[in-house]
C-alpha atoms as a PDB file:
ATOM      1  CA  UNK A   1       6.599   8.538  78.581  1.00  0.00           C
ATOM      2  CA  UNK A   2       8.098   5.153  78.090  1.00  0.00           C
ATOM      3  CA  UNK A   3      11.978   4.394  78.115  1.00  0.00           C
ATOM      4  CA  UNK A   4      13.351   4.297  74.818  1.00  0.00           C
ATOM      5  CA  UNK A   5      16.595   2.970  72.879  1.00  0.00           C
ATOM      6  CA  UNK A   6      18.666   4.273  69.852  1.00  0.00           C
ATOM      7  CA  UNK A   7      21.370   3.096  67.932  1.00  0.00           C
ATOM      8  CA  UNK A   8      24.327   5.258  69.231  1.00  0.00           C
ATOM      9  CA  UNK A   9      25.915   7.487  66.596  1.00  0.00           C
ATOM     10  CA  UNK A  10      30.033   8.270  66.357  1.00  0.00           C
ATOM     11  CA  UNK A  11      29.771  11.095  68.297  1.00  0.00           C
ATOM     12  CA  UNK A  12      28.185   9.231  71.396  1.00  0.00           C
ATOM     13  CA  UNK A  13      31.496   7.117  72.386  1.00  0.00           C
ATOM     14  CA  UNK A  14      31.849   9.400  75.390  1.00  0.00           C
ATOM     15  CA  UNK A  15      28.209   8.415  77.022  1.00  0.00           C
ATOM     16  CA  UNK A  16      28.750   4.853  75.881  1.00  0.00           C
ATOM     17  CA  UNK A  17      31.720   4.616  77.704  1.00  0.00           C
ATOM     18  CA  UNK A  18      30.922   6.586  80.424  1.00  0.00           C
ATOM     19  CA  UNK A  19      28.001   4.040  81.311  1.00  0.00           C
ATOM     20  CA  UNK A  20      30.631   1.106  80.403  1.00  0.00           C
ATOM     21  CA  UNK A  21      32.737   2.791  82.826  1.00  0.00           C
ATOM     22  CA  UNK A  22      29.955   2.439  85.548  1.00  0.00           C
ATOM     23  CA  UNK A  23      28.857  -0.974  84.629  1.00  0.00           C
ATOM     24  CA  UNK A  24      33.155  -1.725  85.564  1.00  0.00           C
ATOM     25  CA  UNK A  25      32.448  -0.181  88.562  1.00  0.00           C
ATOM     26  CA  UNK A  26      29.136  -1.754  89.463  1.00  0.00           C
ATOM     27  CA  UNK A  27      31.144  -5.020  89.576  1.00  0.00           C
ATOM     28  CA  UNK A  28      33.825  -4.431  91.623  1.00  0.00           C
ATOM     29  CA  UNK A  29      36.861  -3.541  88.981  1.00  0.00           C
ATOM     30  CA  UNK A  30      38.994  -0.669  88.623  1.00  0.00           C
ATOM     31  CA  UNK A  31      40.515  -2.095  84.879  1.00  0.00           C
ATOM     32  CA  UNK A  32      40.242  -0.440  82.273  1.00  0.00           C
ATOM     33  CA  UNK A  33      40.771   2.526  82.713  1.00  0.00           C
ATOM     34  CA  UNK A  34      38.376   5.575  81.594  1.00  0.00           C
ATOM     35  CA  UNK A  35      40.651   6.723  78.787  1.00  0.00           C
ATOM     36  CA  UNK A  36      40.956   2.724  77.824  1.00  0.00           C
ATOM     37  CA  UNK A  37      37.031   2.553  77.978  1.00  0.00           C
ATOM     38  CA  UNK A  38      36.847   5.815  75.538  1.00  0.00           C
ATOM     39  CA  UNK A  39      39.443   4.878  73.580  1.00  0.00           C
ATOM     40  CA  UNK A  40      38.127   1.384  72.601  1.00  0.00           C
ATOM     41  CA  UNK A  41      34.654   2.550  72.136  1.00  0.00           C
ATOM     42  CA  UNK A  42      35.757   4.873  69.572  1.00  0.00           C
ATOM     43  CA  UNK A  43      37.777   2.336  67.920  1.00  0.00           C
ATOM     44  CA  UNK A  44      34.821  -0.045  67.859  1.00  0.00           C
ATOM     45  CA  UNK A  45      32.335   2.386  66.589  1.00  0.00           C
ATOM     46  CA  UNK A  46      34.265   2.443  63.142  1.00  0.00           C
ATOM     47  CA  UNK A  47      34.019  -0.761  62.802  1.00  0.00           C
ATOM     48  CA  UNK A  48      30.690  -1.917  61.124  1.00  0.00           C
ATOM     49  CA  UNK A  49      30.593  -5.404  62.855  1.00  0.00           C
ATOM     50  CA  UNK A  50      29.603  -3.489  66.485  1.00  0.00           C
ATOM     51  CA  UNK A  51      27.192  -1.490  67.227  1.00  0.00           C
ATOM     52  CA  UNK A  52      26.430  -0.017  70.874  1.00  0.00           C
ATOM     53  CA  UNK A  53      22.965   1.019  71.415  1.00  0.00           C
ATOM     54  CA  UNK A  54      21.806   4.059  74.313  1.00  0.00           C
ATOM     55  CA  UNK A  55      18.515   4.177  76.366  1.00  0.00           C
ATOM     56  CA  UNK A  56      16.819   6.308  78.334  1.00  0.00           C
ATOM     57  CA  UNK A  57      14.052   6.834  80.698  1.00  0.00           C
ATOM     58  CA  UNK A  58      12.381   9.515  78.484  1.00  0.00           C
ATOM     59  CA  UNK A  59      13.592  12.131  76.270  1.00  0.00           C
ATOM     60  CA  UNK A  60      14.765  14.519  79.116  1.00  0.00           C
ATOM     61  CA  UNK A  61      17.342  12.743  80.287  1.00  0.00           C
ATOM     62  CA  UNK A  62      20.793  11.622  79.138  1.00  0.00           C
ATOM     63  CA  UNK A  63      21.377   8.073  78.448  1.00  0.00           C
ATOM     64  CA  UNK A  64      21.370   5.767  81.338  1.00  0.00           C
ATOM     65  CA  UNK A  65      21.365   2.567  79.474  1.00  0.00           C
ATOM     66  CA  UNK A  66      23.691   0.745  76.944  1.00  0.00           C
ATOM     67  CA  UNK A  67      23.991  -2.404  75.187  1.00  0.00           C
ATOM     68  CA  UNK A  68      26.747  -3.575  72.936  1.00  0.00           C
ATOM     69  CA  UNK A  69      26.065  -5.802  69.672  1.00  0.00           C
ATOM     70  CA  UNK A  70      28.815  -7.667  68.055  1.00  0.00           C
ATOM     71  CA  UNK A  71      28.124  -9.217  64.562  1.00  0.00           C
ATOM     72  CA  UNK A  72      29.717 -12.221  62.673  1.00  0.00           C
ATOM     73  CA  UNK A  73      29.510 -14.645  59.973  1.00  0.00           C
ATOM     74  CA  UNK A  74      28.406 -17.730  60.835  1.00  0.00           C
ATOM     75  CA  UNK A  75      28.671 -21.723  59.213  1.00  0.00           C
ATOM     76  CA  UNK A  76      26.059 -22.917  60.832  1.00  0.00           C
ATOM     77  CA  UNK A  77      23.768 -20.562  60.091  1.00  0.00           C
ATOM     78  CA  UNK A  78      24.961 -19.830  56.477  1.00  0.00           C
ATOM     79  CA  UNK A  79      24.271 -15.699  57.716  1.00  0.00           C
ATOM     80  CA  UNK A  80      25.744 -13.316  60.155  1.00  0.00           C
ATOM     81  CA  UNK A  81      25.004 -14.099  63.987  1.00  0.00           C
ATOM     82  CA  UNK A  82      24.677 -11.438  66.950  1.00  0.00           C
ATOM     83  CA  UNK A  83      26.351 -11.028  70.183  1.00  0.00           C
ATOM     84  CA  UNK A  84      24.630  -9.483  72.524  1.00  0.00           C
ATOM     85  CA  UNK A  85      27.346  -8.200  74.993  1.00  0.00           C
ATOM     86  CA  UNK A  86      27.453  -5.527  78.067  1.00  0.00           C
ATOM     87  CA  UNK A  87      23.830  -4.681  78.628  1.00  0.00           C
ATOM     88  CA  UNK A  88      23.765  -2.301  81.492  1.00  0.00           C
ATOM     89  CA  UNK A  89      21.275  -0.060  83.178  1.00  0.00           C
ATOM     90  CA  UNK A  90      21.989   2.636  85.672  1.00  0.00           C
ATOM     91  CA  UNK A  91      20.510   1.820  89.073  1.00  0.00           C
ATOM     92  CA  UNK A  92      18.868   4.838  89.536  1.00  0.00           C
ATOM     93  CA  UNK A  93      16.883   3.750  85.803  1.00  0.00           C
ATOM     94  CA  UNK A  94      16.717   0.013  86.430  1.00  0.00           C
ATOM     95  CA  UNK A  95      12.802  -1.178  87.027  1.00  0.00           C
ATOM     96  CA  UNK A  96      11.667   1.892  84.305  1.00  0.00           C
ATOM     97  CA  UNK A  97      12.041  -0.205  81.330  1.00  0.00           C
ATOM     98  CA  UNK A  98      14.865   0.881  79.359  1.00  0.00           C
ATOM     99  CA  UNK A  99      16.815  -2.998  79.401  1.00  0.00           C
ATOM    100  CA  UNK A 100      13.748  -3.959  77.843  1.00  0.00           C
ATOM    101  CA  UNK A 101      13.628  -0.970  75.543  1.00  0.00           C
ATOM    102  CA  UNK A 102      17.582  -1.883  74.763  1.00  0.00           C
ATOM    103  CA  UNK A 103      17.020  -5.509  74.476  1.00  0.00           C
ATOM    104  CA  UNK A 104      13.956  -5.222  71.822  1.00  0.00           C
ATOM    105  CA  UNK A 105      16.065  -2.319  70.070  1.00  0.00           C
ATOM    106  CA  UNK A 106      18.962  -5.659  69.856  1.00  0.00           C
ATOM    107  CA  UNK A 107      16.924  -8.101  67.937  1.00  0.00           C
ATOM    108  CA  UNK A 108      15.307  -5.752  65.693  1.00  0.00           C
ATOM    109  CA  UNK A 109      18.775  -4.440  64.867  1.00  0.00           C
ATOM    110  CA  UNK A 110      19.800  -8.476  64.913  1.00  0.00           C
ATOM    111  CA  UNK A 111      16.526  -9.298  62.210  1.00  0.00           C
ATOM    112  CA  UNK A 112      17.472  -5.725  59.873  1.00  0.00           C
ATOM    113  CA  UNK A 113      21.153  -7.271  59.439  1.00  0.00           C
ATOM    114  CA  UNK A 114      19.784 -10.683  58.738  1.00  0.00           C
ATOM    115  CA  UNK A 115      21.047 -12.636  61.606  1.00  0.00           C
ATOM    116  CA  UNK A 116      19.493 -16.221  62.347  1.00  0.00           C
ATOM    117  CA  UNK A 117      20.526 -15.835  65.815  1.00  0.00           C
ATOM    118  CA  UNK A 118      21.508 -13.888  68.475  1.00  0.00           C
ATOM    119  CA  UNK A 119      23.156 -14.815  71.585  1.00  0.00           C
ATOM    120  CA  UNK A 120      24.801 -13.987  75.318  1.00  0.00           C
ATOM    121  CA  UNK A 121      26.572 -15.384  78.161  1.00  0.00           C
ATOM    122  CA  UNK A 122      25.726 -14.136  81.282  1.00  0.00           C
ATOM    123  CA  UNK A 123      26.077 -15.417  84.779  1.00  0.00           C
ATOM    124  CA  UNK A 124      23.143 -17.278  86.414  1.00  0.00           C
ATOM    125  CA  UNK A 125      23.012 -14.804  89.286  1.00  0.00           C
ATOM    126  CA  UNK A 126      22.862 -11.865  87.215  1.00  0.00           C
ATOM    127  CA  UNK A 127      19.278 -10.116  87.776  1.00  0.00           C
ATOM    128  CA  UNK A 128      18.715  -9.641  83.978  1.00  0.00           C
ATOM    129  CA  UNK A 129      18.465 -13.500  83.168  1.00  0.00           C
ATOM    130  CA  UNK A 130      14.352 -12.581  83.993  1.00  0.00           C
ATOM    131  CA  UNK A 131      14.666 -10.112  81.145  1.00  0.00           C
ATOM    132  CA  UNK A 132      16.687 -12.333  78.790  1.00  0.00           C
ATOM    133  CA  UNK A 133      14.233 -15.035  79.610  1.00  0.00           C
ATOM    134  CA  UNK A 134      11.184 -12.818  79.428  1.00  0.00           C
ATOM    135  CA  UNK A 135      12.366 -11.938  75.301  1.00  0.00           C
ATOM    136  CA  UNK A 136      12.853 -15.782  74.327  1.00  0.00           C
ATOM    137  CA  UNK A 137      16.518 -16.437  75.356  1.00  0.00           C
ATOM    138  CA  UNK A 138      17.069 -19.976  76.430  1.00  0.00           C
ATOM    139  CA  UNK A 139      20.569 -21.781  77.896  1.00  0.00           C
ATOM    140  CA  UNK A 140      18.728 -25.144  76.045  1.00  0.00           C
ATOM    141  CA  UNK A 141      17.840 -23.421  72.678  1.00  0.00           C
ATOM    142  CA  UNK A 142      20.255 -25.122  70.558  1.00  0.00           C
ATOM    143  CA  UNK A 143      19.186 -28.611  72.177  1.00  0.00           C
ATOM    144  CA  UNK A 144      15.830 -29.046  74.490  1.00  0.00           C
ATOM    145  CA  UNK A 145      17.509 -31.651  75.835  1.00  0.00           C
ATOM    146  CA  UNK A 146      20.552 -29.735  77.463  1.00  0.00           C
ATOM    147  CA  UNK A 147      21.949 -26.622  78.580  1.00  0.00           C
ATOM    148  CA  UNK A 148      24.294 -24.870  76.187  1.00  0.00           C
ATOM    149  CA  UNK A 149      27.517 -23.534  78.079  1.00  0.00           C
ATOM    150  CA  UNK A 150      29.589 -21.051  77.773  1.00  0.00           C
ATOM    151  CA  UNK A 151      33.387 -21.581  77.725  1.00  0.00           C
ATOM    152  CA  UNK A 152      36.118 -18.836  78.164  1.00  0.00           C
ATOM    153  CA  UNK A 153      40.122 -18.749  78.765  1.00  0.00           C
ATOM    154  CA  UNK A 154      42.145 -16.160  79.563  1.00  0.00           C
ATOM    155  CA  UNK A 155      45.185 -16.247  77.483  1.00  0.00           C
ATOM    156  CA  UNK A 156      47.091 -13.621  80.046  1.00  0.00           C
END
């Protein structure tokens, strides 16, 4: 049975952020907390600019993959763009096809809401560059003839 990927209803928050809360571990960080993670995941689930999808390795098994989209309007685009944030697989699911299954689930959500784009930042060591890569995702597809980058500041 192949992985599959949902749209996460209200009630999910606590297996979102449980696998948030793993993805925080998985690199290194002990901030935010669990109740911050739950917290925040409820908060964002009311509002109807985010979305978190789950996945899953087949129907027997609880989720083990999630993927957060962020939606706004856009200028440039004259329509609402997505953000494609915190895509993260358990280890013990990773290689059975359930990013893939999340990252399909992400555009077609993207194309239902009428979204001209869709984009991420991720870090060029990051394994899942293959799978962004793999569905289209460029760093030159505003330009061919540059990267794009990615700028960020703290304001701490």
């Amino acid at each position: 049975m192949p992985a599959r990927a949902w749209l996460a209803e209200v009630d999910e928050a606590e297996p979102v952020a449980r696998l948030l809360v793993a993805f925080r571990d998985w690199m290194g960080k002990d901030w935010p907390s669990e109740n911050a993670f739950l917290a925040s995941v409820e908060r964002l689930s009311e509002d109807p600019n985010t979305e978190y999808l789950l996945g899953t390795t087949d129907d027997d098994s609880p989720p083990t993959g999630v993927l957060q989209l962020r939606y706004r309007f856009s200028v440039w685009t004259a329509a609402d763009d997505c953000w494609l944030e915190d895509l993260f697989v358990l280890e013990s699911a990773r290689g059975a096809g359930v990013g893939s299954a999340l990252v399909e689930l992400a555009l077609q959500r993207a194309r239902e809401r009428g979204c001209r784009r869709i984009e991420l930042d991720t870090n060029e060591d990051n394994p899942a560059v293959a799978l962004y890569e793999r569905f289209g995702f460029s760093s030159s597809y505003k330009s061919p003839r540059s990267r794009d980058v990615f700028f960020g500041r703290r304001l701490d």
